[in-house]
PDB file of N, CA and C in Angstrom:
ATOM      1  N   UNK A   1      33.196-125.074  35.858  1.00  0.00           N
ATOM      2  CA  UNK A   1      34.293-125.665  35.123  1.00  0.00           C
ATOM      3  C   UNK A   1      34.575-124.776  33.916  1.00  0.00           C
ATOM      4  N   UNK A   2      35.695-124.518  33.871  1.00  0.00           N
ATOM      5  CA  UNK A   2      36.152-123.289  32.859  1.00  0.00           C
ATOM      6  C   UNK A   2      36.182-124.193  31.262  1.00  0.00           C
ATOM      7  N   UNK A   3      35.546-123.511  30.475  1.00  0.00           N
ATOM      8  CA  UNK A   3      35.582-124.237  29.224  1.00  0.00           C
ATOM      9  C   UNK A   3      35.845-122.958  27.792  1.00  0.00           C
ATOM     10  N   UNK A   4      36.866-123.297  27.279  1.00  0.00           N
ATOM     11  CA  UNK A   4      37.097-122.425  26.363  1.00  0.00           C
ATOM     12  C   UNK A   4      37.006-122.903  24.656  1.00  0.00           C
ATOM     13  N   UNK A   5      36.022-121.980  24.074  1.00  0.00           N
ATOM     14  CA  UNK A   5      35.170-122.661  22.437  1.00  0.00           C
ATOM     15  C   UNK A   5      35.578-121.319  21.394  1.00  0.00           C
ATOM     16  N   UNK A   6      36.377-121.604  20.353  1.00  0.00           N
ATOM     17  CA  UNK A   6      36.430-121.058  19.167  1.00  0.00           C
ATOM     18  C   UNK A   6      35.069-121.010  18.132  1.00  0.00           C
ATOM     19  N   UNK A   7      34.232-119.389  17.754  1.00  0.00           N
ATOM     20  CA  UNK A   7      33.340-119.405  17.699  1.00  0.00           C
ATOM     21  C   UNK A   7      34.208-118.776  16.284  1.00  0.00           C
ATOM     22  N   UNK A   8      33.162-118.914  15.058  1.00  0.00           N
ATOM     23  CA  UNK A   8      33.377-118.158  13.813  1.00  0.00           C
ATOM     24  C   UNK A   8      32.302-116.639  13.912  1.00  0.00           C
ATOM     25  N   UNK A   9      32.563-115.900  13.415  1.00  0.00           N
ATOM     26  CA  UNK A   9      32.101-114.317  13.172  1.00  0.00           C
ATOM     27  C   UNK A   9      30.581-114.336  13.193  1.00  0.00           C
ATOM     28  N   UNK A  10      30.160-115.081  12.815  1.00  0.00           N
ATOM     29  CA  UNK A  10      29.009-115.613  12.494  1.00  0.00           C
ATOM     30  C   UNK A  10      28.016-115.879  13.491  1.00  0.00           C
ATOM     31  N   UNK A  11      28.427-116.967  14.435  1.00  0.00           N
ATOM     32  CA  UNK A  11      28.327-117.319  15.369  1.00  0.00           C
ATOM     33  C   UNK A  11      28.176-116.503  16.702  1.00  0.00           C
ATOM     34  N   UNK A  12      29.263-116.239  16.529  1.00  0.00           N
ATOM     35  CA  UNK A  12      30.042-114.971  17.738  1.00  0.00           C
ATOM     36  C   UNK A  12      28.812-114.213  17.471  1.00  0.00           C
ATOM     37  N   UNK A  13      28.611-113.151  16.513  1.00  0.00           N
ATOM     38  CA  UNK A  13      27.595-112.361  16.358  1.00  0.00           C
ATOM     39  C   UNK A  13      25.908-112.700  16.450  1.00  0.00           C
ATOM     40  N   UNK A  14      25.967-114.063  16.246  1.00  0.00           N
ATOM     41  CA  UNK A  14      24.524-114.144  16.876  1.00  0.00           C
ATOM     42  C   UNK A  14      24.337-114.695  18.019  1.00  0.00           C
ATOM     43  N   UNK A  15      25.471-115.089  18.989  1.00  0.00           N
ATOM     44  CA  UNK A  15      25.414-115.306  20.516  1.00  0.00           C
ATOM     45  C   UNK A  15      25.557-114.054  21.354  1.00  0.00           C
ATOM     46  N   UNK A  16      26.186-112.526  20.600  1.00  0.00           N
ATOM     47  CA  UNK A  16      26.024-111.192  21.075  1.00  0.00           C
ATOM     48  C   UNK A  16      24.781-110.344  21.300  1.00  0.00           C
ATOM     49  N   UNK A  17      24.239-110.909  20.044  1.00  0.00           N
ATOM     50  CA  UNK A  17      22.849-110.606  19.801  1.00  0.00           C
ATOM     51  C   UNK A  17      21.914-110.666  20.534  1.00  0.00           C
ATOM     52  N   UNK A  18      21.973-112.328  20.397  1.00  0.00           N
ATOM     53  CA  UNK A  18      20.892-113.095  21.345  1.00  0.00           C
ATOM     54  C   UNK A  18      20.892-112.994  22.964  1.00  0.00           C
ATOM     55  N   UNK A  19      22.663-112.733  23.793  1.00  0.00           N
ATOM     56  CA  UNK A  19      22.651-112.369  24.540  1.00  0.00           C
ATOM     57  C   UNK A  19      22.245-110.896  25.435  1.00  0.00           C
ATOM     58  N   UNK A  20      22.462-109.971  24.099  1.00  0.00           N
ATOM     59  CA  UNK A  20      21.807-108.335  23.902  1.00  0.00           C
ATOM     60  C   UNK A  20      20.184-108.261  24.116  1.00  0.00           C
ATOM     61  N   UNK A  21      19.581-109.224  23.254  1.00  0.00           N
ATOM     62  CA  UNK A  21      18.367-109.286  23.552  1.00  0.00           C
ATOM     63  C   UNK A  21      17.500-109.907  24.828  1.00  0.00           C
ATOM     64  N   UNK A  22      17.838-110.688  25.347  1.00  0.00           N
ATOM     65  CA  UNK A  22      17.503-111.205  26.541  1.00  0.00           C
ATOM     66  C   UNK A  22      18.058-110.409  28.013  1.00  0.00           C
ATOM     67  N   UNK A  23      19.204-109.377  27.620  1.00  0.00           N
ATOM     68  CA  UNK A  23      20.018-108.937  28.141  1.00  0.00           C
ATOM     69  C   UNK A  23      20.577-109.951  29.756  1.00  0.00           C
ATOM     70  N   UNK A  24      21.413-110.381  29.141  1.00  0.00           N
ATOM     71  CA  UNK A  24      21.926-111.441  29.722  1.00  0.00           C
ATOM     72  C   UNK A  24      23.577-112.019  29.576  1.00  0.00           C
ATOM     73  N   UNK A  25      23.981-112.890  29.685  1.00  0.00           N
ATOM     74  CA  UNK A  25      25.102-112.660  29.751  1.00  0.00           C
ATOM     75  C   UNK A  25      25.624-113.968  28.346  1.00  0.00           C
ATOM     76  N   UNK A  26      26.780-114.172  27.712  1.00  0.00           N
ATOM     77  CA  UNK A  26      26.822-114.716  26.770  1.00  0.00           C
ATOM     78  C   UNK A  26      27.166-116.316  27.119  1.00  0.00           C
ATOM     79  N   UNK A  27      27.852-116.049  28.511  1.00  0.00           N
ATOM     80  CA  UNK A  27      27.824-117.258  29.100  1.00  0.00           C
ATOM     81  C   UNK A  27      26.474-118.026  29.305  1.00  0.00           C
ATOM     82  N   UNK A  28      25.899-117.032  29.740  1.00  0.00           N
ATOM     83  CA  UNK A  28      24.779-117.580  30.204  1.00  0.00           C
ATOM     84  C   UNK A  28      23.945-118.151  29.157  1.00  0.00           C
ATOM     85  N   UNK A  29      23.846-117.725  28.188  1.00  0.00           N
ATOM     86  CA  UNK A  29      23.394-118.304  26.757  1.00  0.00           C
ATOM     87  C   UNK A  29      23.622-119.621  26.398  1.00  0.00           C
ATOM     88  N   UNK A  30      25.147-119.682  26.136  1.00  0.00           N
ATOM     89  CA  UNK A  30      25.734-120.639  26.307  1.00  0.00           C
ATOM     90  C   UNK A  30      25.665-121.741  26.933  1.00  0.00           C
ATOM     91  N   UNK A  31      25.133-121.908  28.123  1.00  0.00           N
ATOM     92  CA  UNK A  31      24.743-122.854  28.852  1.00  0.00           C
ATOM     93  C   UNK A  31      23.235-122.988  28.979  1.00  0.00           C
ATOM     94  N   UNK A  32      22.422-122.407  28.467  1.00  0.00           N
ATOM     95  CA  UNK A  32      21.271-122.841  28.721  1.00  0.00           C
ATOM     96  C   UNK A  32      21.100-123.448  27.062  1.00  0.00           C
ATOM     97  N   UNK A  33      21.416-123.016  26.058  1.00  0.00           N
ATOM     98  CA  UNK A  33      21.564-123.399  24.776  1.00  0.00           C
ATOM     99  C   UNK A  33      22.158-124.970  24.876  1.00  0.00           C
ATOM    100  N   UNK A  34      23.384-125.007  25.228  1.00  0.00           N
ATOM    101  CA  UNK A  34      24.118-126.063  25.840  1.00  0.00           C
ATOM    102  C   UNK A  34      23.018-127.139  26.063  1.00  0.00           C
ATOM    103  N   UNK A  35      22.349-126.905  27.422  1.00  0.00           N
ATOM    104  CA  UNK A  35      21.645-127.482  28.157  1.00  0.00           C
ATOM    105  C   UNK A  35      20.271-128.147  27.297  1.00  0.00           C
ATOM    106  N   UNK A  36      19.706-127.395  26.841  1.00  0.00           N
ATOM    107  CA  UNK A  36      18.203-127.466  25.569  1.00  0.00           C
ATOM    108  C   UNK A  36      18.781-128.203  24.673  1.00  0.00           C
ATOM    109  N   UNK A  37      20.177-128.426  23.476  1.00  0.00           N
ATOM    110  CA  UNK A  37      20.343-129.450  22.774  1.00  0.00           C
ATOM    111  C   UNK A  37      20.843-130.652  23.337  1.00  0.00           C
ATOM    112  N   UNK A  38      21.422-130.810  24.237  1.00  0.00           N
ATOM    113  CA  UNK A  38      21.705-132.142  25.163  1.00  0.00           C
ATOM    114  C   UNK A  38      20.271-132.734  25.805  1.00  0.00           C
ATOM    115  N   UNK A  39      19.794-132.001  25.755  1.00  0.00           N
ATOM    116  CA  UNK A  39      18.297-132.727  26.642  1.00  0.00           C
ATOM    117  C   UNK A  39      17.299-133.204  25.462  1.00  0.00           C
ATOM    118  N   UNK A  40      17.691-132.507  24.313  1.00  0.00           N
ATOM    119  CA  UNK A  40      16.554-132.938  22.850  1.00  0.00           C
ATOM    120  C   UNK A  40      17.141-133.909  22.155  1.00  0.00           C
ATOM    121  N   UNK A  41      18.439-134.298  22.083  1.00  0.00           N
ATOM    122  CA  UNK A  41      19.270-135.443  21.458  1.00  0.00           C
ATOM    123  C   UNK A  41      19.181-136.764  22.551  1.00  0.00           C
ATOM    124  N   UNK A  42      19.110-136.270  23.732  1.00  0.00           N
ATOM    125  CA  UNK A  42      19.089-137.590  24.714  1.00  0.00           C
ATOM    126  C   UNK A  42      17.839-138.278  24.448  1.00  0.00           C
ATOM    127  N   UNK A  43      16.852-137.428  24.423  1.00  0.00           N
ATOM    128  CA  UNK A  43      15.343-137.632  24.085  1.00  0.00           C
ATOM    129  C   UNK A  43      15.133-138.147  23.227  1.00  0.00           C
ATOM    130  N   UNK A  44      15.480-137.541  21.832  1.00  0.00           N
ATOM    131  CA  UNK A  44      15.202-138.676  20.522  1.00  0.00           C
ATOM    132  C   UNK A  44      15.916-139.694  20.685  1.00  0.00           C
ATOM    133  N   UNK A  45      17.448-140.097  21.282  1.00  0.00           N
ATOM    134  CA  UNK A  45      17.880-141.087  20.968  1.00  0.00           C
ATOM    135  C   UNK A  45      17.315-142.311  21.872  1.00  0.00           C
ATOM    136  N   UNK A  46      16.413-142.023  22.874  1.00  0.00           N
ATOM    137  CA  UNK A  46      16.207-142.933  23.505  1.00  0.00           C
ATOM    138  C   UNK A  46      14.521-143.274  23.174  1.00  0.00           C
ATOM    139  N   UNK A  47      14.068-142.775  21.868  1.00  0.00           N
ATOM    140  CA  UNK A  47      13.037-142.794  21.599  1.00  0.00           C
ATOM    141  C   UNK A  47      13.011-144.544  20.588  1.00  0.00           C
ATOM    142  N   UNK A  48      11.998-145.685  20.994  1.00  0.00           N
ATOM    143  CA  UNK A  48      11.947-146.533  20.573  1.00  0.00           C
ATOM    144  C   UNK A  48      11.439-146.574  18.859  1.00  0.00           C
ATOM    145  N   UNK A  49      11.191-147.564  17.929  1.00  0.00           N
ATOM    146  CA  UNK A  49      11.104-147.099  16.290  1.00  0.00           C
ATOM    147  C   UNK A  49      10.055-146.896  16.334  1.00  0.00           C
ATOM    148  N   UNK A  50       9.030-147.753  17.340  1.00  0.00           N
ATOM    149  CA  UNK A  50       7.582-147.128  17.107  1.00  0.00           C
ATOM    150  C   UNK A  50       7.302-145.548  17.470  1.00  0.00           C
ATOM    151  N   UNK A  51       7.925-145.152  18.472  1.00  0.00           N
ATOM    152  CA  UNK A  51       7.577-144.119  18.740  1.00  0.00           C
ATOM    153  C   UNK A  51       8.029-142.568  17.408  1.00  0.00           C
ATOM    154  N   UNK A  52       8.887-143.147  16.814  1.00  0.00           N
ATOM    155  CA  UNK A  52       9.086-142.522  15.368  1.00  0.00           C
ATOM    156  C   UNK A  52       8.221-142.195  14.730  1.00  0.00           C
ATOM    157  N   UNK A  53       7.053-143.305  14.397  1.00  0.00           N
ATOM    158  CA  UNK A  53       6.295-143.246  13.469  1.00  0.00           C
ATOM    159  C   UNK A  53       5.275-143.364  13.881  1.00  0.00           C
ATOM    160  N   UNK A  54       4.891-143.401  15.130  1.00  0.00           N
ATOM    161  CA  UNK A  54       3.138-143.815  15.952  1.00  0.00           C
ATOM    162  C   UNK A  54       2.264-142.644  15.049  1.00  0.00           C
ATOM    163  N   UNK A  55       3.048-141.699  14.709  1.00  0.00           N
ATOM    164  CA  UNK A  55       1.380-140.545  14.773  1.00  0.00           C
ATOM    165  C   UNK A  55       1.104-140.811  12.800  1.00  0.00           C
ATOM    166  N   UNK A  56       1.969-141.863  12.274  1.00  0.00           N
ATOM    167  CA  UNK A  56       1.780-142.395  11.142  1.00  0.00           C
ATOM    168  C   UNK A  56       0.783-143.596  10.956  1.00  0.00           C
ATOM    169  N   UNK A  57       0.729-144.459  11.775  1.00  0.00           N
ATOM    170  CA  UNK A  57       0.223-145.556  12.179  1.00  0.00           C
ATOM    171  C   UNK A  57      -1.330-145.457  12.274  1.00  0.00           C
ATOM    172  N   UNK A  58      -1.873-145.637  11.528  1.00  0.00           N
ATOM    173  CA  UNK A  58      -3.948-146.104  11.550  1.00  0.00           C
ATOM    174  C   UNK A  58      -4.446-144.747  10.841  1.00  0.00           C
ATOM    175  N   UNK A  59      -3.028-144.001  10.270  1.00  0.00           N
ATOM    176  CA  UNK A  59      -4.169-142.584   9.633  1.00  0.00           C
ATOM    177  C   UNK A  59      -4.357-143.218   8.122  1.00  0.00           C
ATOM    178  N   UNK A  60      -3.817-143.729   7.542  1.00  0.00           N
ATOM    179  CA  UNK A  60      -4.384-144.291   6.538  1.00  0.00           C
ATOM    180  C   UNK A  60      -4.920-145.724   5.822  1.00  0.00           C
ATOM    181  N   UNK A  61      -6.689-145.412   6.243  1.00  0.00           N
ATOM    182  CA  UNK A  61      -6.880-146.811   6.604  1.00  0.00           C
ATOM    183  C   UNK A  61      -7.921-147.043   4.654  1.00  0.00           C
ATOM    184  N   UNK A  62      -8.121-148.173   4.228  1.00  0.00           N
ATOM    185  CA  UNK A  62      -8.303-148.714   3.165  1.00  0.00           C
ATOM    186  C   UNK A  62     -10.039-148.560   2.941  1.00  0.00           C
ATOM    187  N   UNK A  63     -10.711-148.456   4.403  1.00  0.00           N
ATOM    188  CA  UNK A  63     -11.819-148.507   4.759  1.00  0.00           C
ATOM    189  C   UNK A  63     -12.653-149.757   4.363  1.00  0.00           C
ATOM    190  N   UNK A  64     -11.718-151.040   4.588  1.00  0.00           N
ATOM    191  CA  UNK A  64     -11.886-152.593   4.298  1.00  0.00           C
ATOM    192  C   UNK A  64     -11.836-153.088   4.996  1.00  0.00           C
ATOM    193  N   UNK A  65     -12.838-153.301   6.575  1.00  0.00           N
ATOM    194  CA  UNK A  65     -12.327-154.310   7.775  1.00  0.00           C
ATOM    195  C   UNK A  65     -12.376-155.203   7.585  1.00  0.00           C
ATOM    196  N   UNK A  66     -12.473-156.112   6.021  1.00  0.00           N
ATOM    197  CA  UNK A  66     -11.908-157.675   5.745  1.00  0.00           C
ATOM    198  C   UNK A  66     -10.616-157.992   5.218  1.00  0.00           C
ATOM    199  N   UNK A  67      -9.440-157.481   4.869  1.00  0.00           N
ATOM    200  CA  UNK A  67      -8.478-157.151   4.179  1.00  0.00           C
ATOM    201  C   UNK A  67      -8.071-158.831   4.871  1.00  0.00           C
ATOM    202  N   UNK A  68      -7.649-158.932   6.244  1.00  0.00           N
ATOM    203  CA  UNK A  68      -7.137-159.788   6.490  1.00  0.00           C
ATOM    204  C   UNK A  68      -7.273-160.842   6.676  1.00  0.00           C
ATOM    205  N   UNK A  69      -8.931-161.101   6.588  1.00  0.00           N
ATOM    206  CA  UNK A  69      -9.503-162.257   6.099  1.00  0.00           C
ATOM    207  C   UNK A  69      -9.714-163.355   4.647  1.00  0.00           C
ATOM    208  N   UNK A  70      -9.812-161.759   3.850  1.00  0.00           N
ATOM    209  CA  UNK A  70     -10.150-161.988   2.493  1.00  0.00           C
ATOM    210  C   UNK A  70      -8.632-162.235   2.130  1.00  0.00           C
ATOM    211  N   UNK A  71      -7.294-161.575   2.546  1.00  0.00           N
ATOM    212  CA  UNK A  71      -6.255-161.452   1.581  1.00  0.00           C
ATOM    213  C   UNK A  71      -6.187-162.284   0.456  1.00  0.00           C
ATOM    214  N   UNK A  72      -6.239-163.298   0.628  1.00  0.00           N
ATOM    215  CA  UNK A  72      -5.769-163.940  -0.384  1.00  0.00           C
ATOM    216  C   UNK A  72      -6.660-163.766  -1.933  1.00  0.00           C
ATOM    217  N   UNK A  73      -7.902-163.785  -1.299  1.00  0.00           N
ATOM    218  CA  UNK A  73      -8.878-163.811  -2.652  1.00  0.00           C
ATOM    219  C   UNK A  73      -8.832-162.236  -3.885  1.00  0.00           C
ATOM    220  N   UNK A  74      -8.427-161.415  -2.202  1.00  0.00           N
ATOM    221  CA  UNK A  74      -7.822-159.882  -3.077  1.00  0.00           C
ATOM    222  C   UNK A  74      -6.720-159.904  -3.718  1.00  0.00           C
ATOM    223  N   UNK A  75      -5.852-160.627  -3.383  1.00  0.00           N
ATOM    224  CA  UNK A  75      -4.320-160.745  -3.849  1.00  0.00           C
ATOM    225  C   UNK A  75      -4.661-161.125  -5.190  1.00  0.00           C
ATOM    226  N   UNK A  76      -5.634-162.683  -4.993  1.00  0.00           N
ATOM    227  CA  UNK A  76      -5.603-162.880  -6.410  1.00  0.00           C
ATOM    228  C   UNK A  76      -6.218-162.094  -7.691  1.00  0.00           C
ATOM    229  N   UNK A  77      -7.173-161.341  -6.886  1.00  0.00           N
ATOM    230  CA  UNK A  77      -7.988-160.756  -8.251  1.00  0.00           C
ATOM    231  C   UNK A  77      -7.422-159.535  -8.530  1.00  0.00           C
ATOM    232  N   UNK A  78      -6.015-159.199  -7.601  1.00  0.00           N
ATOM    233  CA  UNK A  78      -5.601-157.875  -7.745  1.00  0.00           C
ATOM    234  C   UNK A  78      -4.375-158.278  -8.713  1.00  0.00           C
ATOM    235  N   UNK A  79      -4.051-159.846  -8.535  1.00  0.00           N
ATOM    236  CA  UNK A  79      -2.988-160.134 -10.142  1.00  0.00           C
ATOM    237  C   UNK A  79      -3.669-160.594 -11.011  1.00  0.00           C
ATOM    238  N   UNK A  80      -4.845-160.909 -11.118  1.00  0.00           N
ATOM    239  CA  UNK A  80      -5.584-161.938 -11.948  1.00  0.00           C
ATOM    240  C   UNK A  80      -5.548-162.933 -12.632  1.00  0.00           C
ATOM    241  N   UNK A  81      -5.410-163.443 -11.154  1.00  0.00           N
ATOM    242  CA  UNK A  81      -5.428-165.125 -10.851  1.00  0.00           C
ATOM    243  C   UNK A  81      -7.346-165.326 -10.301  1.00  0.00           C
ATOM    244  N   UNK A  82      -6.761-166.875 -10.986  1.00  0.00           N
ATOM    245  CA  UNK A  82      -8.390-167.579 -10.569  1.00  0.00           C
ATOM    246  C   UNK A  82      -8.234-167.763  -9.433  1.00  0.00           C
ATOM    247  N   UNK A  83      -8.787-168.396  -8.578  1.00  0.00           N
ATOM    248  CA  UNK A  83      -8.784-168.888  -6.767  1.00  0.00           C
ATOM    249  C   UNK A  83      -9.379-170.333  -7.141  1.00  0.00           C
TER     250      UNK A  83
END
């Protein structure tokens, strides 16, 4: 399918380049470039919120396995309140 794209100087010159170096064709660049950001945007966007932040999740731990038992008694002595 014939597709025709207005490139700035800029551009143009580093798709000459890049095509120079691979020695290859600029089309061909073009479509595999094409191809690699359509496949990395489909990917994140179908990425759920946990999966955003999983490798955030349990690295910073308090080293308190009562936190959620005790809360309240910590809460209070952490405003200093009586219980």
């Amino acid at each position: 399918m014939p597709l025709s794209v207005r490139l700035d100087k800029k551009t143009e010159s580093l798709l000459e380049q890049t095509a120079s170096t691979l020695k290859t064709s600029k089309a061909e660049v073009i479509k595999q470039s094409l191809s690699d950001y359509c496949a990395r945007v489909l990917t994140e966007r179908r990425k759920r919120p946990y999966d955003l932040i999983k490798d955030l999740i349990g690295k910073g731990g308090s080293g308190k396995g009562d936190l959620a038992v005790r809360s309240e008694e910590i809460m209070r002595k952490r405003f200093g309140r009586k219980i």
